[in-house]
Protein backbone atom coordinates (compact mmCIF):
# COMPACT_ATOMS: atom_id res chain seq x y z
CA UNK A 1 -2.52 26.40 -80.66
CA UNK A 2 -5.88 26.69 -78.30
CA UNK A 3 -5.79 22.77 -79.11
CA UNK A 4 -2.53 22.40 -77.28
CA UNK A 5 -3.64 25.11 -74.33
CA UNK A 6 -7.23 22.51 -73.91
CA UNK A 7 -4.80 19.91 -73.55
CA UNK A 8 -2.33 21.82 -70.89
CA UNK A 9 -5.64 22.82 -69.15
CA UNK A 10 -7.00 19.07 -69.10
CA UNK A 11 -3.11 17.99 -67.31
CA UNK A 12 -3.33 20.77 -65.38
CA UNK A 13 -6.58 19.90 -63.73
CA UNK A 14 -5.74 16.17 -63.93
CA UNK A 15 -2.77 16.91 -61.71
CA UNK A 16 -4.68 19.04 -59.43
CA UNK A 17 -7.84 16.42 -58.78
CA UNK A 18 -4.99 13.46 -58.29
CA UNK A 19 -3.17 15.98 -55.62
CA UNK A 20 -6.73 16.51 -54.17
CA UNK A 21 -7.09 12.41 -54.12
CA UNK A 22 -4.04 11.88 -52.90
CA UNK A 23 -4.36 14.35 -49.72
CA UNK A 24 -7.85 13.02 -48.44
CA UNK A 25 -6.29 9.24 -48.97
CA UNK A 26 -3.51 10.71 -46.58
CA UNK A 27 -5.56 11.85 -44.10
CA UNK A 28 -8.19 9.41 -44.16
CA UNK A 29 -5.26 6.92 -43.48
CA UNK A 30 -3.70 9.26 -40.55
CA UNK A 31 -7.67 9.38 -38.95
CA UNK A 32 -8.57 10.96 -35.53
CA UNK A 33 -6.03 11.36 -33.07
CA UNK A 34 -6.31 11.20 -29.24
CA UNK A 35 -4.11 13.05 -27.40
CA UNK A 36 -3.05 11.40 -23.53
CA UNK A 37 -1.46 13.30 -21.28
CA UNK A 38 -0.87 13.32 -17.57
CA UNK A 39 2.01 13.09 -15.09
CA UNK A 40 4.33 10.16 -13.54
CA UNK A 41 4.48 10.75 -9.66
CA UNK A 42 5.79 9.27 -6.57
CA UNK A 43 4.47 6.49 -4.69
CA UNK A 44 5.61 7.87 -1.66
CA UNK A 45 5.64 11.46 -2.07
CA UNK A 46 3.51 12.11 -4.87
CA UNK A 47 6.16 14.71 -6.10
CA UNK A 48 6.71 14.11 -9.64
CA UNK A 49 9.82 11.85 -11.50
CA UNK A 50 11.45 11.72 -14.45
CA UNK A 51 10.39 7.96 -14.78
CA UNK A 52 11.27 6.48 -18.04
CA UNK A 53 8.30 4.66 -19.91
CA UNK A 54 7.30 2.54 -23.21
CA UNK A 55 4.20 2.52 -25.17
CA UNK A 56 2.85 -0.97 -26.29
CA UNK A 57 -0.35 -1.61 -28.52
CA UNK A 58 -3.05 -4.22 -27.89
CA UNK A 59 -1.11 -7.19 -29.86
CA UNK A 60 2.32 -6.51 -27.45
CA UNK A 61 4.35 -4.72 -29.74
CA UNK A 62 6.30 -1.65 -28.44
CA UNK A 63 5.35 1.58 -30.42
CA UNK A 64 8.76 2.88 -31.22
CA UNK A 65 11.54 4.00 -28.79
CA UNK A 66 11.12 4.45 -24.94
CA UNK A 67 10.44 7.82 -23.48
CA UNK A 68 10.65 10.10 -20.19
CA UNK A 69 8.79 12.49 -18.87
CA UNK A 70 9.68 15.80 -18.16
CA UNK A 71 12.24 16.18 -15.86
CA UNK A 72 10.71 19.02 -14.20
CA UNK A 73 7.08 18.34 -13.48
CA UNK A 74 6.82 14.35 -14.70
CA UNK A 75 4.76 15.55 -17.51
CA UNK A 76 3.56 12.90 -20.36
CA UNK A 77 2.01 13.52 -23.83
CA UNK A 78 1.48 11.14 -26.79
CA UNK A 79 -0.89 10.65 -29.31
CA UNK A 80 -2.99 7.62 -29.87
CA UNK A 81 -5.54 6.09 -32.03
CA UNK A 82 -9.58 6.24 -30.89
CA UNK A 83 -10.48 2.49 -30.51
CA UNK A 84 -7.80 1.19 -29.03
CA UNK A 85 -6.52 -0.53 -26.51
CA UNK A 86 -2.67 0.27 -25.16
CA UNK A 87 -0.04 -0.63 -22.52
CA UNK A 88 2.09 2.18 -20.54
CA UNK A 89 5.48 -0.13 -18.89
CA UNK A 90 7.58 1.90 -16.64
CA UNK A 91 11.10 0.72 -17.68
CA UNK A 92 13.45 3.02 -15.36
CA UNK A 93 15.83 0.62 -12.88
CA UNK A 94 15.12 3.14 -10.60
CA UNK A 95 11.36 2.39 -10.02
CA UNK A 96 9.73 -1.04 -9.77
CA UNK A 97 8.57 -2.68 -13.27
CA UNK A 98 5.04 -1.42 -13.57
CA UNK A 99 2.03 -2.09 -16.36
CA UNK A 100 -0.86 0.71 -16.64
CA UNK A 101 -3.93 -0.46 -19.50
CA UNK A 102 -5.11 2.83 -21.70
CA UNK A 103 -8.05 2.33 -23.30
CA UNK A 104 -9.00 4.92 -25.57
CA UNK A 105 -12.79 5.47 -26.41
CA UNK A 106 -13.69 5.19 -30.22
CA UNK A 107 -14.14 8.82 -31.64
CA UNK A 108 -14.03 10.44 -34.78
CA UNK A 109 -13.36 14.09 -33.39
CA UNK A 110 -10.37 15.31 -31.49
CA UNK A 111 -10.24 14.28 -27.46
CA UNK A 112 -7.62 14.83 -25.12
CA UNK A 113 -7.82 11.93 -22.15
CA UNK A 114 -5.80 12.98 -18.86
CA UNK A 115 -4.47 10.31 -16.24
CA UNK A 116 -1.82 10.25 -13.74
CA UNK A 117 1.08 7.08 -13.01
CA UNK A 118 1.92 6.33 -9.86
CA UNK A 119 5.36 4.72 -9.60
CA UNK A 120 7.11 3.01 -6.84
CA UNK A 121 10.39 3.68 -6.49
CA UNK A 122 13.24 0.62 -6.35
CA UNK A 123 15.95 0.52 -4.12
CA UNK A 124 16.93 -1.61 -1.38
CA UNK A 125 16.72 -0.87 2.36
CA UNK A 126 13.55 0.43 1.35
CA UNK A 127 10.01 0.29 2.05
CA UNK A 128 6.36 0.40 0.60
CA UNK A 129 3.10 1.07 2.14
CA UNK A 130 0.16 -1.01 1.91
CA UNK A 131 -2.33 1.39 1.15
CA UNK A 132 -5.10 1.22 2.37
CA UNK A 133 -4.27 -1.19 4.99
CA UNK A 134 -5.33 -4.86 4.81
CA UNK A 135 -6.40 -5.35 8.14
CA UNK A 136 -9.27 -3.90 10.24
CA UNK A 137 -8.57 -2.57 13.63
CA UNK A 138 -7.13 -5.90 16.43
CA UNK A 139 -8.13 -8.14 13.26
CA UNK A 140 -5.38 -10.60 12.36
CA UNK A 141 -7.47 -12.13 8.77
CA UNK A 142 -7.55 -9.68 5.77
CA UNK A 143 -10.25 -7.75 5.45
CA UNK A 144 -13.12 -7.93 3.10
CA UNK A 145 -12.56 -5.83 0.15
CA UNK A 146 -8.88 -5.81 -0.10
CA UNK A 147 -8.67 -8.78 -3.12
CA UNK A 148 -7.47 -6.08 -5.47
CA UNK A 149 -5.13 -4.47 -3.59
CA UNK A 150 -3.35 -7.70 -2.39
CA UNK A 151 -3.73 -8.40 -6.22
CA UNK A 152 -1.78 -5.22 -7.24
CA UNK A 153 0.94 -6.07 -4.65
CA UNK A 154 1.42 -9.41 -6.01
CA UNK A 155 1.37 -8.41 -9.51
CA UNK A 156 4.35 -5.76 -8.76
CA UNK A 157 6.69 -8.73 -7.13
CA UNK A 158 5.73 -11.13 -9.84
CA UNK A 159 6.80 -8.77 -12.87
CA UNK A 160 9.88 -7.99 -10.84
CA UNK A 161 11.37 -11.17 -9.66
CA UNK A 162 14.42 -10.20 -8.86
CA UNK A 163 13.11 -8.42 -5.88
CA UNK A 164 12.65 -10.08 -2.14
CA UNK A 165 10.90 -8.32 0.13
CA UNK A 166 10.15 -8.33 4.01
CA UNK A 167 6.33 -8.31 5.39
CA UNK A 168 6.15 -5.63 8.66
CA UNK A 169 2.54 -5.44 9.89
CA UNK A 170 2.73 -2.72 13.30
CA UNK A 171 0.09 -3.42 16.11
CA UNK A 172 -2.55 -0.70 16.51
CA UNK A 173 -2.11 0.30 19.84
CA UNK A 174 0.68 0.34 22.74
CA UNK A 175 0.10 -2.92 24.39
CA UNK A 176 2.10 -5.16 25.71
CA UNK A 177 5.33 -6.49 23.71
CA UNK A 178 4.15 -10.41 23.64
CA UNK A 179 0.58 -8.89 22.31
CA UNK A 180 2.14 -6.48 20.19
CA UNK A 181 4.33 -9.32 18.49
CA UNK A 182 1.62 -11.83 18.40
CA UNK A 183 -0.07 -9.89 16.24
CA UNK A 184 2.19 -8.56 13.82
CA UNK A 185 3.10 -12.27 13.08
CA UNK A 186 -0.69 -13.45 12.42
CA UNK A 187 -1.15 -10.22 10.09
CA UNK A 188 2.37 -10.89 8.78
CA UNK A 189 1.41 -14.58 7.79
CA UNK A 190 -1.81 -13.84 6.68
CA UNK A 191 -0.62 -11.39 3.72
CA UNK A 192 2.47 -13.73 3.00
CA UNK A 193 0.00 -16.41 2.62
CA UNK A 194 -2.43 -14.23 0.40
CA UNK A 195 1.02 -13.08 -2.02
CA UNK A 196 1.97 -17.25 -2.45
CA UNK A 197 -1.37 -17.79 -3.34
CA UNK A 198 -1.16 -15.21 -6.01
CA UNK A 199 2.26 -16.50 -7.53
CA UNK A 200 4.60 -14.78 -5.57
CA UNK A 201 6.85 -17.65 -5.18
CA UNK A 202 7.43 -18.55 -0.64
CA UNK A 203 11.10 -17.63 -0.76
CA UNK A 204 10.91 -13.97 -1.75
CA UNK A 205 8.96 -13.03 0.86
CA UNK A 206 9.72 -13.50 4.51
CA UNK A 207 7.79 -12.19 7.53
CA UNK A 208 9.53 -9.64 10.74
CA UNK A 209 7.54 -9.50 13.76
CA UNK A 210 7.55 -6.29 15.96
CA UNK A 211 6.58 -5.60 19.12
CA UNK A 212 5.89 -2.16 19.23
CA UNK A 213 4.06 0.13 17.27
CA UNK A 214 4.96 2.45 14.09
CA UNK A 215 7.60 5.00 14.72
CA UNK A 216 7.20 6.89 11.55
CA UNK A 217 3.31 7.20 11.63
CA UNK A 218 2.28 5.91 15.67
CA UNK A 219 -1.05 5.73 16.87
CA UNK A 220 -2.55 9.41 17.47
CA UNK A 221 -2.62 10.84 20.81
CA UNK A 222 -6.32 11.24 21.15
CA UNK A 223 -8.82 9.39 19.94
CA UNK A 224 -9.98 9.98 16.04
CA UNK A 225 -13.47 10.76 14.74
CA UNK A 226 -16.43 8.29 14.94
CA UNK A 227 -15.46 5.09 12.03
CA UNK A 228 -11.89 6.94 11.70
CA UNK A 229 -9.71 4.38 13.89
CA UNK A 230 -5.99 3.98 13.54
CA UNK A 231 -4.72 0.76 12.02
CA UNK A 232 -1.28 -0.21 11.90
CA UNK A 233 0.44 0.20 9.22
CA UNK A 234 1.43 -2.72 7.07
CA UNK A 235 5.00 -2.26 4.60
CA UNK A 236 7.05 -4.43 2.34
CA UNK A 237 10.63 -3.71 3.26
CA UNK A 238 12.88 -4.39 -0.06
CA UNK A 239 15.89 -6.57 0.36
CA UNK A 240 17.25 -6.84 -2.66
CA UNK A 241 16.30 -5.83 -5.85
């Protein structure tokens, strides 16, 4: 009899060590987790959307099914693993096709990491500011500085090519209409030239010259602060997406 209870005891405590095993195996395996959050906003308005998204990991696999932020505030969570390197793709047909790189520090201890997506929204008739503007003030050549912008422009029409757009660069001040047109052309051509070179292919981008300035945001009535001087704006009109 107190041979067979040694022997239920042994079990017993074999079972309870292999359970022990077991659950440090499981959560060795599961490791540190990094939480990302943050919030999907508007281009234009920076009010937040209800974009939907898709998580890919470093090797271009997509990390289950696609997702949507909150409908109400554009709010994003999801955890991720410390180390690595992942891809956010907005995939909504309302908003262009967009790619933002997460990499996530290597930790062993909780971290939450924060960061906000700004989406541009897709529809023709259209348009979308080039912010901040290319062009310095009566300057017809791109300014130094603006390679990576230009780059980020070129990269959105490339991984949508479906879309054609329209180049409108307004004058800076209220000249005359033959000045005012000359140099929305030379700043027109100068960016559609800078897009081509970046593999936006010559027919999906086409140039419209005005000769007056911006209605929506004109030049200010008096003159701005010292280093503070109104540029035209420059926009990418969509025609068809």
């Amino acid at each position: 009899m107190k041979k067979q209870r040694m022997i239920k005891h042994a079990l017993l405590l074999l079972a309870v060590t292999s359970f022990a095993v077991v659950s440090m195996s499981a959560q060795s395996a599961i490791g540190t987790v990094v939480t990302l959050t943050g919030y999907i906003l508007n281009a234009n308005s920076l009010t937040p959307v209800d974009a939907s998204y898709a998580l890919y990991d470093a090797s271009g696999k997509k990390m289950g099914q696609s997702f949507r932020a909150n409908a109400k505030d554009g709010y994003l969570v999801t955890g991720l693993q410390p180390g690595q390197k992942y891809t956010i793709k907005v995939e909504d047909p309302r908003f262009f096709k967009q790619e933002f790189a997460i990499d996530i520090p290597n930790t062993k201890k909780y971290a939450e990491i924060s960061k906000d997506f700004v989406v541009r929204p897709l529809e023709a008739g259209k348009s979308v500011a080039v912010t901040p503007t290319p062009f310095d003030l009566k300057k017809t050549t791109l300014k130094v500085g603006t390679e990576e912008e230009i780059a980020d422009v070129a990269r959105l029409l490339v991984m949508n090519p479906g879309v054609t757009v329209e180049l409108v660069c307004y004058p800076d001040d209220d000249g005359t209409a033959e000045s005012a047109a000359s140099l929305s052309m030379a700043r027109g051509n100068a960016l559609k030239a800078a897009l081509i070179k970046a593999g936006v292919p010559d027919a999906r981008v086409t140039v419209r010259t005005v000769r007056g300035t911006d209605p929506i945001n004109p030049p200010p009535l008096r003159k701005g602060a010292k280093g503070k001087r109104y540029v035209g704006p420059t926009y990418l009109f969509i025609t068809k997406v």
